[in-house]
C-alpha atoms as a PDB file:
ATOM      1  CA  UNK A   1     -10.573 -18.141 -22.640  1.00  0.00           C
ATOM      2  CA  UNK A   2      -7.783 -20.173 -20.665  1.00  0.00           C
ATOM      3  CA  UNK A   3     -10.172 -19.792 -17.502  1.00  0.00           C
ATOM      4  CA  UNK A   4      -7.699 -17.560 -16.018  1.00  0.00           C
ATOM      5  CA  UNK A   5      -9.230 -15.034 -13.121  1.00  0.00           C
ATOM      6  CA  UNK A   6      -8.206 -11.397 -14.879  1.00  0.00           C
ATOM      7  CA  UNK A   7      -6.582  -9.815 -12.053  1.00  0.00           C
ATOM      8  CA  UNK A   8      -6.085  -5.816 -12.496  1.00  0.00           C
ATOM      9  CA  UNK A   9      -3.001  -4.242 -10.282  1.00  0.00           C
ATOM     10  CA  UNK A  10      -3.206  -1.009  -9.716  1.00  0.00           C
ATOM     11  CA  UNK A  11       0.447   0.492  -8.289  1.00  0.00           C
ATOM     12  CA  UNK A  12       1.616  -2.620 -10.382  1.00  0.00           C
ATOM     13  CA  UNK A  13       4.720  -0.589 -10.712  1.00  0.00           C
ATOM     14  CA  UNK A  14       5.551  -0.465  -7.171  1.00  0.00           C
ATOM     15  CA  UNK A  15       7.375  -3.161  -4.935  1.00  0.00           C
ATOM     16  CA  UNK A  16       4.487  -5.177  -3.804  1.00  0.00           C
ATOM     17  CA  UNK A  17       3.738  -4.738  -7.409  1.00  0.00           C
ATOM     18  CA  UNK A  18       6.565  -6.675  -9.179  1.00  0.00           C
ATOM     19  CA  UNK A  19       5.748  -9.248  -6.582  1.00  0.00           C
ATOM     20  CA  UNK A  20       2.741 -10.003  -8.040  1.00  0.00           C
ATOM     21  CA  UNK A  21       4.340 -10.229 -11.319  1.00  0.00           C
ATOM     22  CA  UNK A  22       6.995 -12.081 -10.844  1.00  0.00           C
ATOM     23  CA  UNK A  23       5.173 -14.960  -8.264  1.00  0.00           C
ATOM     24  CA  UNK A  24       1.292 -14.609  -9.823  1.00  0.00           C
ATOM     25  CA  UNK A  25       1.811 -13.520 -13.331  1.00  0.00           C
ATOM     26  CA  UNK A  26       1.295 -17.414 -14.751  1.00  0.00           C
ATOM     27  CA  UNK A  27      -1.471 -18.354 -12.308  1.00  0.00           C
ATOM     28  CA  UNK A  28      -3.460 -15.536 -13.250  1.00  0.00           C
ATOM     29  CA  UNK A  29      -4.180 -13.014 -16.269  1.00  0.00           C
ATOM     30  CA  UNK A  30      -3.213  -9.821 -14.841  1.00  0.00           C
ATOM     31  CA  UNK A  31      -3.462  -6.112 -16.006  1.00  0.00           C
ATOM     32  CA  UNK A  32      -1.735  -3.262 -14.652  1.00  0.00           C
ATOM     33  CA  UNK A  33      -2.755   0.068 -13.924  1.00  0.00           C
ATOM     34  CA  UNK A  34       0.074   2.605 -13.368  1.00  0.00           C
ATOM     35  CA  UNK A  35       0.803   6.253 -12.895  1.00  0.00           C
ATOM     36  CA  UNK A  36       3.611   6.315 -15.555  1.00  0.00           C
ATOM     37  CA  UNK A  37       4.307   4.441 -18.519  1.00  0.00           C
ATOM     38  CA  UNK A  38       6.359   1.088 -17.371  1.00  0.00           C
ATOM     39  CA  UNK A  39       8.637  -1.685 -19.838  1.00  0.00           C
ATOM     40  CA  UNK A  40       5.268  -3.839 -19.260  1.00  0.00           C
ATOM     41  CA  UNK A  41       2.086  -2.840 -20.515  1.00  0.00           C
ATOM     42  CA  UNK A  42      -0.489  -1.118 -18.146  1.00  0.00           C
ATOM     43  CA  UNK A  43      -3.255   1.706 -18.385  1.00  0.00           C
ATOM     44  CA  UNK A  44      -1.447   5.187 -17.141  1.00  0.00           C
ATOM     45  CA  UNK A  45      -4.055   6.963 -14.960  1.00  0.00           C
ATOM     46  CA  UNK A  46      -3.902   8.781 -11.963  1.00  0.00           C
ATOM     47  CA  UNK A  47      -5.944   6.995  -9.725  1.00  0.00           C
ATOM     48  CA  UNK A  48      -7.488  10.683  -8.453  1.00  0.00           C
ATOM     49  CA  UNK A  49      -9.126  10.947 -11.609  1.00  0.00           C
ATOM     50  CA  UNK A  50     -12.329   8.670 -11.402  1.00  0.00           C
ATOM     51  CA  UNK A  51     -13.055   8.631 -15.344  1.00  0.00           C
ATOM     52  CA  UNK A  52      -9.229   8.377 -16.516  1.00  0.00           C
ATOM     53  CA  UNK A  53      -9.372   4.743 -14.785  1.00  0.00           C
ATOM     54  CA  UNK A  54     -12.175   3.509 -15.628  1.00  0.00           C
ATOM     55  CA  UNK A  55     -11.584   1.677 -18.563  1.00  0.00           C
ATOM     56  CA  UNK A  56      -8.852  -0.278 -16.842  1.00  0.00           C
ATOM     57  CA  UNK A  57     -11.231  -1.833 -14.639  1.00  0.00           C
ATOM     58  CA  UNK A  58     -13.355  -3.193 -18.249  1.00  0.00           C
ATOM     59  CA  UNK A  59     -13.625  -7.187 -18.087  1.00  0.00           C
ATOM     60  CA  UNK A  60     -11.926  -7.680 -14.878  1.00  0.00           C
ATOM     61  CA  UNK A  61     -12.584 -10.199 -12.234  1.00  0.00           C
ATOM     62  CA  UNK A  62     -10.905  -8.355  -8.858  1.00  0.00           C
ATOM     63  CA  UNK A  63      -8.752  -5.908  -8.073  1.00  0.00           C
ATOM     64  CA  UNK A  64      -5.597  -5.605  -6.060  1.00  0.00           C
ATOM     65  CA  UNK A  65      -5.248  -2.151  -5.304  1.00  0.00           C
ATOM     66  CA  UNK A  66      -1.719  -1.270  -4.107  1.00  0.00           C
ATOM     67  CA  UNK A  67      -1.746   2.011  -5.408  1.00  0.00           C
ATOM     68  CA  UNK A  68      -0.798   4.839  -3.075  1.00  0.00           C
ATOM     69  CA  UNK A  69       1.489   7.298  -1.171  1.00  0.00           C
ATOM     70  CA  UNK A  70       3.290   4.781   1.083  1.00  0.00           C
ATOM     71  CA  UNK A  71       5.175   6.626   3.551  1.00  0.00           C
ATOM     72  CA  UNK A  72       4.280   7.012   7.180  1.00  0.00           C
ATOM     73  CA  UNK A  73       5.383  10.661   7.245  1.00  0.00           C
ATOM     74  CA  UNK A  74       3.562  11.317   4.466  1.00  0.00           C
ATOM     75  CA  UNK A  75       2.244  14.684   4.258  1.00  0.00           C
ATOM     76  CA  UNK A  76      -2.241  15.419   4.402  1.00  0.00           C
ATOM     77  CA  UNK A  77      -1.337  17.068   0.454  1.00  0.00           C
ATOM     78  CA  UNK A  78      -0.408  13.719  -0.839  1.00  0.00           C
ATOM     79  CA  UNK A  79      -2.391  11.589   1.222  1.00  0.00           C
ATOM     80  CA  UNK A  80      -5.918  13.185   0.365  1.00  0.00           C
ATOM     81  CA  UNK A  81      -5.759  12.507  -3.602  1.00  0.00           C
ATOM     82  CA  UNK A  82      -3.522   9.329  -3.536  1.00  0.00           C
ATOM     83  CA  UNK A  83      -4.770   7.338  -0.269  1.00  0.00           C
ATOM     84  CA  UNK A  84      -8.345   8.838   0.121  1.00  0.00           C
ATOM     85  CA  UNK A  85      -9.758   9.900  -3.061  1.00  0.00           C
ATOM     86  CA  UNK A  86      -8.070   7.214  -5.340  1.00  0.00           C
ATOM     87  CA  UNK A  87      -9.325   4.423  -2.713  1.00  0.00           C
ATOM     88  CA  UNK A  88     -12.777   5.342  -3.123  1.00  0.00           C
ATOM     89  CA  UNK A  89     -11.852   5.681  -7.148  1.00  0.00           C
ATOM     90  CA  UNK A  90     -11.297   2.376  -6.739  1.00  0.00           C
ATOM     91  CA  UNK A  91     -13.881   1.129  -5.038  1.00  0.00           C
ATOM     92  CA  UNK A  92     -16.274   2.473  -6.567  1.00  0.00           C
ATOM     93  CA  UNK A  93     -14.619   1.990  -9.851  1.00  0.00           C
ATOM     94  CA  UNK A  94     -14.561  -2.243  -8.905  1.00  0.00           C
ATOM     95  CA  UNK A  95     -18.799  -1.464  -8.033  1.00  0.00           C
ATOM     96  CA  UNK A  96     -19.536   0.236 -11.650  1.00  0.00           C
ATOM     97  CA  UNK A  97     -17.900  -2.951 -13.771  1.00  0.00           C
ATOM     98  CA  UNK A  98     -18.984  -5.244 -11.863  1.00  0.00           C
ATOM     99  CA  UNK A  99     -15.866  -6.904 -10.077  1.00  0.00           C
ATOM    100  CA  UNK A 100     -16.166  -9.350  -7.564  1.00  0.00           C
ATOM    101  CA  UNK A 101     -13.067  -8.767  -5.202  1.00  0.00           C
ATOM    102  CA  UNK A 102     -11.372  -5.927  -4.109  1.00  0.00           C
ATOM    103  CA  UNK A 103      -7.872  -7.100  -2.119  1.00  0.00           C
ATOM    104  CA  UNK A 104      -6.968  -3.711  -0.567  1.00  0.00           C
ATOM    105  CA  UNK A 105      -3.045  -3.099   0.999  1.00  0.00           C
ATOM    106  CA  UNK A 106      -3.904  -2.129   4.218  1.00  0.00           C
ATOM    107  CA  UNK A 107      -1.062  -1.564   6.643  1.00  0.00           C
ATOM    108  CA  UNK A 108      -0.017  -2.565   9.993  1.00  0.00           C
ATOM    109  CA  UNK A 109      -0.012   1.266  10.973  1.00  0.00           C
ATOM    110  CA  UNK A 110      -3.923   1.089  11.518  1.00  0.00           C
ATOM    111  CA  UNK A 111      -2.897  -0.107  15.047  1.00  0.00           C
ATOM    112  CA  UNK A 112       0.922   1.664  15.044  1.00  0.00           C
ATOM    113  CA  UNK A 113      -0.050   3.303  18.335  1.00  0.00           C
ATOM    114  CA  UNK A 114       0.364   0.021  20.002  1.00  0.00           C
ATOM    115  CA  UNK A 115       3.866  -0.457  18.189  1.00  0.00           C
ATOM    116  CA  UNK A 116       4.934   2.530  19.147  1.00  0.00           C
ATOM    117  CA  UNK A 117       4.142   2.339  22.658  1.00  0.00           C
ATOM    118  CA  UNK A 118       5.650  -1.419  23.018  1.00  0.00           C
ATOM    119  CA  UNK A 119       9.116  -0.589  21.300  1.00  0.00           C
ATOM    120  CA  UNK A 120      11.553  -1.897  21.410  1.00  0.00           C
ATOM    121  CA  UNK A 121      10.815  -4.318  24.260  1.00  0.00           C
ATOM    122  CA  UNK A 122       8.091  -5.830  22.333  1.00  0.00           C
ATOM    123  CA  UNK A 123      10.211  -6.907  19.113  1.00  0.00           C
ATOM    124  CA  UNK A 124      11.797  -9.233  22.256  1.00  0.00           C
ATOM    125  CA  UNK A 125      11.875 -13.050  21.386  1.00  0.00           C
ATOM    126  CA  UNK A 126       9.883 -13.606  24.735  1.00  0.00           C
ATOM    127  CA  UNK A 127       7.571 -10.813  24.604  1.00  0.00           C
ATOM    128  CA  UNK A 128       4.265 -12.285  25.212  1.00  0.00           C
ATOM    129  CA  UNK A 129       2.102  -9.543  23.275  1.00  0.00           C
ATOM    130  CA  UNK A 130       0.425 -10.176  19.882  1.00  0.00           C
ATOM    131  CA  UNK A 131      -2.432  -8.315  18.188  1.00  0.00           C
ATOM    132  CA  UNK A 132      -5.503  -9.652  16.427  1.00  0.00           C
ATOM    133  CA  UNK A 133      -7.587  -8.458  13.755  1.00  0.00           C
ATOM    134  CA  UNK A 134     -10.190  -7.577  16.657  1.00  0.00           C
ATOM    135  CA  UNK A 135      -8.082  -4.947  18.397  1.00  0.00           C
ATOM    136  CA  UNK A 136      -9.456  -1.578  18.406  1.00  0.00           C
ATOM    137  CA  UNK A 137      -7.548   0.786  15.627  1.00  0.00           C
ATOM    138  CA  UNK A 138      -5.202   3.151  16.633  1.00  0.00           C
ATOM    139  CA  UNK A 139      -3.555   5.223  13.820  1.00  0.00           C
ATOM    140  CA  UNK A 140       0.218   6.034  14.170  1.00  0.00           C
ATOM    141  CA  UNK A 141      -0.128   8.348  11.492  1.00  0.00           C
ATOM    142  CA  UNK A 142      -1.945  10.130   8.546  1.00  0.00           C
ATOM    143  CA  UNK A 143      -0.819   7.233   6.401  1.00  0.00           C
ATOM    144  CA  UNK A 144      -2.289   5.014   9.169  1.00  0.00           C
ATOM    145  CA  UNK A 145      -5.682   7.000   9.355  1.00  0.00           C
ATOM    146  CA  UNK A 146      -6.088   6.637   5.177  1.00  0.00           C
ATOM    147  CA  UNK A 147      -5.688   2.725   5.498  1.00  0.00           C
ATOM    148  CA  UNK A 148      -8.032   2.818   8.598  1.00  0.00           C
ATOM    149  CA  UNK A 149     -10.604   4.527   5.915  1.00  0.00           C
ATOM    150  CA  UNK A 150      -9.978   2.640   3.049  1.00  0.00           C
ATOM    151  CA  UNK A 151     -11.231  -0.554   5.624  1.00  0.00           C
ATOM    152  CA  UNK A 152     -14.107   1.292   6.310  1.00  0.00           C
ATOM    153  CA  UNK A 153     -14.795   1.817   2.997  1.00  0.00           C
ATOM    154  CA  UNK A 154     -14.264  -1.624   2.191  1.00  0.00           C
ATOM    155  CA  UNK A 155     -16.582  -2.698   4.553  1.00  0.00           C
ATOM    156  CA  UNK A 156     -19.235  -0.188   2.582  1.00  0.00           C
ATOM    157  CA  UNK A 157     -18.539  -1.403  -0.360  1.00  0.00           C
ATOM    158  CA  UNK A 158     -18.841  -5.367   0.870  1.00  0.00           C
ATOM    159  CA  UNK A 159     -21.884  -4.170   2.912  1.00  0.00           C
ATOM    160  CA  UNK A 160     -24.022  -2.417   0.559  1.00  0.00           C
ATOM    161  CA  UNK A 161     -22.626  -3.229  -2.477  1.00  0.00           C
ATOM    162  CA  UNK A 162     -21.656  -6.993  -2.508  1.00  0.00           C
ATOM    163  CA  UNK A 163     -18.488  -7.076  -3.107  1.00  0.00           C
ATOM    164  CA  UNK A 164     -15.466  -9.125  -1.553  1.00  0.00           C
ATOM    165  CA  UNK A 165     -12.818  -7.108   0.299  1.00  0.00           C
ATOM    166  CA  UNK A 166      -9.879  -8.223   2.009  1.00  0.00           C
ATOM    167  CA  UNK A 167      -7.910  -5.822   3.513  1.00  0.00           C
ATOM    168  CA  UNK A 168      -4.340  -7.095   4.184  1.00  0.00           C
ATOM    169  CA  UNK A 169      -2.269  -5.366   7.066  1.00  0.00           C
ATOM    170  CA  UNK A 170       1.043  -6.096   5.324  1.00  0.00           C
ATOM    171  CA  UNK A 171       4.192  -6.012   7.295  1.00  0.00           C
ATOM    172  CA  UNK A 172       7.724  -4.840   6.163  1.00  0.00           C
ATOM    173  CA  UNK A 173       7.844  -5.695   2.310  1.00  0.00           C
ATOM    174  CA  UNK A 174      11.646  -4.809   0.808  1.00  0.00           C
ATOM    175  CA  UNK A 175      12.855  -4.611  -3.047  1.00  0.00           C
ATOM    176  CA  UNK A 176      16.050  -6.423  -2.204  1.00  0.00           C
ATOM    177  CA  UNK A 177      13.770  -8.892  -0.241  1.00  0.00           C
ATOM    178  CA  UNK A 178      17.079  -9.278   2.092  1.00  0.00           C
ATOM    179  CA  UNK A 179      15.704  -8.656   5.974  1.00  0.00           C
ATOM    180  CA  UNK A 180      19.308  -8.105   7.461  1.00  0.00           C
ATOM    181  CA  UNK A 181      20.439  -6.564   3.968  1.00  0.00           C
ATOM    182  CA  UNK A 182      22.493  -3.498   5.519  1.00  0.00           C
ATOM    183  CA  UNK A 183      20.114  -0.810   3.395  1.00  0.00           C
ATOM    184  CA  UNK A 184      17.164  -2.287   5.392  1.00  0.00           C
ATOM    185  CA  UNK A 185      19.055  -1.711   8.599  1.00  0.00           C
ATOM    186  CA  UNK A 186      20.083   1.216   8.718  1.00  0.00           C
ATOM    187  CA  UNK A 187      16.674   3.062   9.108  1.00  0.00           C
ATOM    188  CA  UNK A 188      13.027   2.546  10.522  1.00  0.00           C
ATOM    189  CA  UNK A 189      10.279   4.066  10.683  1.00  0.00           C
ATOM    190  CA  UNK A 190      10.948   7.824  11.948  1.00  0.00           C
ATOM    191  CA  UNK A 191       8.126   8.183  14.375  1.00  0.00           C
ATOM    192  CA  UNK A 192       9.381   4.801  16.576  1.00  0.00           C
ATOM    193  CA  UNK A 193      12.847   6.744  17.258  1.00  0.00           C
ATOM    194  CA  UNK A 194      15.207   3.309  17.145  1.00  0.00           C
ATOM    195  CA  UNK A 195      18.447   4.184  18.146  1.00  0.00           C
ATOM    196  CA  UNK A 196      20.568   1.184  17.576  1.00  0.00           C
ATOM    197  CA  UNK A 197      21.248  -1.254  14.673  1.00  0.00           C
ATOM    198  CA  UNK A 198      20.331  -4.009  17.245  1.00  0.00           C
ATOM    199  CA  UNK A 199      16.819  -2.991  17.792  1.00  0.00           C
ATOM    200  CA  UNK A 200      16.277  -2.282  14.208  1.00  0.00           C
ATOM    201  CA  UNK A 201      17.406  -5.772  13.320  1.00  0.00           C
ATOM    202  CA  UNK A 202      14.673  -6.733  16.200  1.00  0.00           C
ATOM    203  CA  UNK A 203      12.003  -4.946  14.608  1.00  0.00           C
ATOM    204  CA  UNK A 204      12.696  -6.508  11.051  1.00  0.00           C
ATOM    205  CA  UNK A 205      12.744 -10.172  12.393  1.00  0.00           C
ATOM    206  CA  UNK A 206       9.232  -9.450  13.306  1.00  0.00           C
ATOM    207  CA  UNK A 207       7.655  -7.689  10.698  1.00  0.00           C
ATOM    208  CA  UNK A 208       9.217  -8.736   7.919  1.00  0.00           C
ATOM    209  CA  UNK A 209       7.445  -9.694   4.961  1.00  0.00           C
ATOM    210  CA  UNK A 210       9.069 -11.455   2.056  1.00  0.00           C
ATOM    211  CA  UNK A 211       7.844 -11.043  -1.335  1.00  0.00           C
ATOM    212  CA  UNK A 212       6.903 -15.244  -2.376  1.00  0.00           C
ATOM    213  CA  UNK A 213       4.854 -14.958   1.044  1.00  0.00           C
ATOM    214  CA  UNK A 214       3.427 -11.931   0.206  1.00  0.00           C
ATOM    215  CA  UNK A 215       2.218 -12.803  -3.218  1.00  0.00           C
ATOM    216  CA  UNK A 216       1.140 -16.013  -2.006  1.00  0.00           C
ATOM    217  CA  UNK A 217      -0.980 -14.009   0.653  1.00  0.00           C
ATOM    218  CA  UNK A 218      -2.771 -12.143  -1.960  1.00  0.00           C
ATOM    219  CA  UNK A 219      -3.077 -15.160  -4.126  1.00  0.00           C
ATOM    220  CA  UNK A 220      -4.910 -16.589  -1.060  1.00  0.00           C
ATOM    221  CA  UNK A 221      -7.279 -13.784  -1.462  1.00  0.00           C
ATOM    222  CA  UNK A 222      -8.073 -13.981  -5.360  1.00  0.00           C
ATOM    223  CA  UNK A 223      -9.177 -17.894  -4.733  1.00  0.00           C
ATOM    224  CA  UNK A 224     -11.194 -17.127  -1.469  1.00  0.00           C
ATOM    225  CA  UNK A 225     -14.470 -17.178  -3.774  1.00  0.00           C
ATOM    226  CA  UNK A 226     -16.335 -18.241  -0.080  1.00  0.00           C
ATOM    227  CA  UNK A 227     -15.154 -15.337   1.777  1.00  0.00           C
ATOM    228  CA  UNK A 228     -17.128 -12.043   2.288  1.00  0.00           C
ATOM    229  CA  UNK A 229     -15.161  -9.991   4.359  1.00  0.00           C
ATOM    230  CA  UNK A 230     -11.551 -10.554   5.916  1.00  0.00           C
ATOM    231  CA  UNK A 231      -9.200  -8.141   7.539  1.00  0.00           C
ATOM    232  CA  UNK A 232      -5.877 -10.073   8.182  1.00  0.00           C
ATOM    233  CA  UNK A 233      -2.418  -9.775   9.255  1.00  0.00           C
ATOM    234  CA  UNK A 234       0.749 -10.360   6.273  1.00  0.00           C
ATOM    235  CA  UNK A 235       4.055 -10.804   7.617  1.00  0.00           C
ATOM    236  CA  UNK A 236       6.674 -14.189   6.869  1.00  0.00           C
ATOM    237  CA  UNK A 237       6.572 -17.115   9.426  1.00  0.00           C
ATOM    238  CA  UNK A 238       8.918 -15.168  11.643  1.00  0.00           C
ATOM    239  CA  UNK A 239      10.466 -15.754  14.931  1.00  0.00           C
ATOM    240  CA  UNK A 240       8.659 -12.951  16.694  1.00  0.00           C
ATOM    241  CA  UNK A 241       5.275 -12.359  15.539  1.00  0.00           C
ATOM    242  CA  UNK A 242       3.335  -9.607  17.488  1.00  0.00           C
ATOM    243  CA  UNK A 243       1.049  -9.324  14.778  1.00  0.00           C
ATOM    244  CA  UNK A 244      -1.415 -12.599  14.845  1.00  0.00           C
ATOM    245  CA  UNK A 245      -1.194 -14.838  11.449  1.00  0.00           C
ATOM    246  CA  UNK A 246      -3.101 -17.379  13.003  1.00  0.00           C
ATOM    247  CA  UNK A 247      -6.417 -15.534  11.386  1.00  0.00           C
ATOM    248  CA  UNK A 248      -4.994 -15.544   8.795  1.00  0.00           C
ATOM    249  CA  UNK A 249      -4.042 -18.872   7.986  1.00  0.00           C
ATOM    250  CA  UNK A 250      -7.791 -19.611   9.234  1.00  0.00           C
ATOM    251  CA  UNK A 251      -9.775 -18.013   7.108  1.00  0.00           C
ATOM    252  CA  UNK A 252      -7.513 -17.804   3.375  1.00  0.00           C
ATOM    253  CA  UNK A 253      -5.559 -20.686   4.641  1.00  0.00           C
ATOM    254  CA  UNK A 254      -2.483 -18.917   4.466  1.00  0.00           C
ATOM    255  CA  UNK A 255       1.120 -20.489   4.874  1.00  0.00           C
ATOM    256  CA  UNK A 256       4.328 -18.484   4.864  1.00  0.00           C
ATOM    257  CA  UNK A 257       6.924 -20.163   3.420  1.00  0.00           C
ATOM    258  CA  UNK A 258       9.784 -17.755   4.434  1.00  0.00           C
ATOM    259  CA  UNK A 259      11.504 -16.813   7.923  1.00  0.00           C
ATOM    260  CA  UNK A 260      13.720 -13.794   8.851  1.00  0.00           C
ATOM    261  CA  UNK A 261      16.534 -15.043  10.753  1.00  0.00           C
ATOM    262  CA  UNK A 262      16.769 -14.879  14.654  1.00  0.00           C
END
C-alpha cells in the first residue's frame, strides 16, 4: 500500500544478508527467507525443497537470492543441493509467482582461473590488467562452476521466461566490514597459496567490497525496471581494481561510495 517494491531475501540471514537489512530495509518492503529460524521474521525453508519455499515467494516483486554454500573449497555434496538445485528452486520459484527480477550473487570465482594465474603480481598498484564482463569464464572451483550455472540459468530464465536477472560478481564482502581488520588478514582464499600478510593486504585493497556499496549495488538492481539482462562486477571504489566497475556504473549507474586503503 505505501508503494514499496516487496523485496524477498533469501540467505537473508547471511552477511550480504544483514546488509540488505540494515542499508535497504526502509527503501523497500523486504521478506526473508531463511534456513533457520532468525530474531527477525522470515519463512524457514530449505531452499532444496521446491514446494517448502514456495509460499515465500507469494506477492513479491523480485528476488535477491543470496542463499547458498559460500566457500570456494566447498565440497560437490553441499554444492549440488545448496548452489545447483536451490538456484533453479529459485528461479523457477520467481517464474511460477510471477516476479519480475531475480538479482542473483554471482561471484568473482566464475573467472578465478585468471586470479589465480595473475597472483600476486596482479593485486600490484601498476598492474595494467582488468577483466570485463565479456571475458570468457574460467571456474577456479566447484563453487565457481555453480555460480557459472546459476548465470546460465539466469539467462534461461530472462530468455524464455521474461524475467530480469542480474547476476552480480561480488568481490570480498566481510561482517566486520574492516578491509585491514587483522581477522581479514590473516587468511585468503586456500587455492591462491598467499604466503605473506603483505600480499594478502594487496589482494583485499582490490577486491574488497564494503557492505553500504554493496547494498547500494543491489539497490541499483531492484530500480533497474529498463534493464533485461546484466552481468556486472561489485567491489568498493578501490585503488586497484582488476575487476572492471566501469560496466557497471554504465548500465545500473552504480557509484561506490567506499575505498579500501592503499
Amino acid at each position: 500500500m505505501d508503494g514499496k517494491k516487496r523485496v524477498l531475501v533469501t540467505g537473508a540471514e547471511g552477511t550480504i544478508g544483514a546488509a540488505v537489512r540494515e542499508h535497504l530495509g526502509e527503501r523497500y518492503d523486504l521478506r526473508s527467507l531463511t534456513l533457520t529460524p532468525q530474531e527477525f521474521p522470515s519463512h524457514v525453508a530449505n531452499i532444496a525443497d521446491l514446494e517448502a519455499i514456495l509460499p515465500a515467494f507469494e506477492g513479491v516483486d523480485a528476488v535477491v537470492h543470496l542463499a547458498a554454500s559460500p566457500a570456494v573449497e566447498t565440497p560437490w555434496e553441499k554444492i549440488l543441493p545448496n548452489n545447483l538445485i536451490g538456484t533453479y528452486n529459485v528461479y523457477e520459484a520467481a517464474r511460477r509467482a510471477g516476479l519480475g527480477a531475480v538479482v542473483f550473487a554471482s561471484s568473482n570465482h566464475t573467472i578465478g582461473m585468471y586470479e589465480l594465474d595473475g597472483a600476486p603480481e596482479l593485486y600490484d598498484l601498476d598492474d595494467p590488467r582488468v577483466y570485463d564482463h565479456t571475458v570468457e569464464v574460467r571456474p577456479d572451483s566447484l563453487y565457481g562452476v555453480s555460480k557459472v550455472y546459476g548465470e546460465a540459468l539466469g539467462r534461461y530464465y530472462q530468455e524464455r521466461h521474461g524475467l530480469r536477472v542480474f547476476c552480480l560478481r561480488i568481490g570480498a564482502v566481510r561482517a566486520g566490514d574492516d578491509p585491514i581488520a587483522p581477522e581479514v588478514l590473516v587468511s585468503s582464499p586456500a587455492l591462491l597459496d598467499l604466503q605473506t600478510e603483505e600480499q594478502r593486504r594487496a589482494r583485499m585493497r582490490a577486491v574488497w567490497l564494503s557492505r553500504r556499496d554493496c547494498a547500494h549495488l543491489i539497490g541499483c538492481c531492484l530500480d533497474a525496471d529498463d534493464v533485461r539482462w546484466a552481468v556486472v562486477y561489485g567491489i568498493s571504489d578501490n585503488p586497484r581494481q582488476f575487476w572492471d566497475l566501469s560496466h557497471t556504473r554504465e548500465v545500473l549507474g552504480y557509484e561506490p561510495q567506499d575505498r579500501a586503503p592503499v
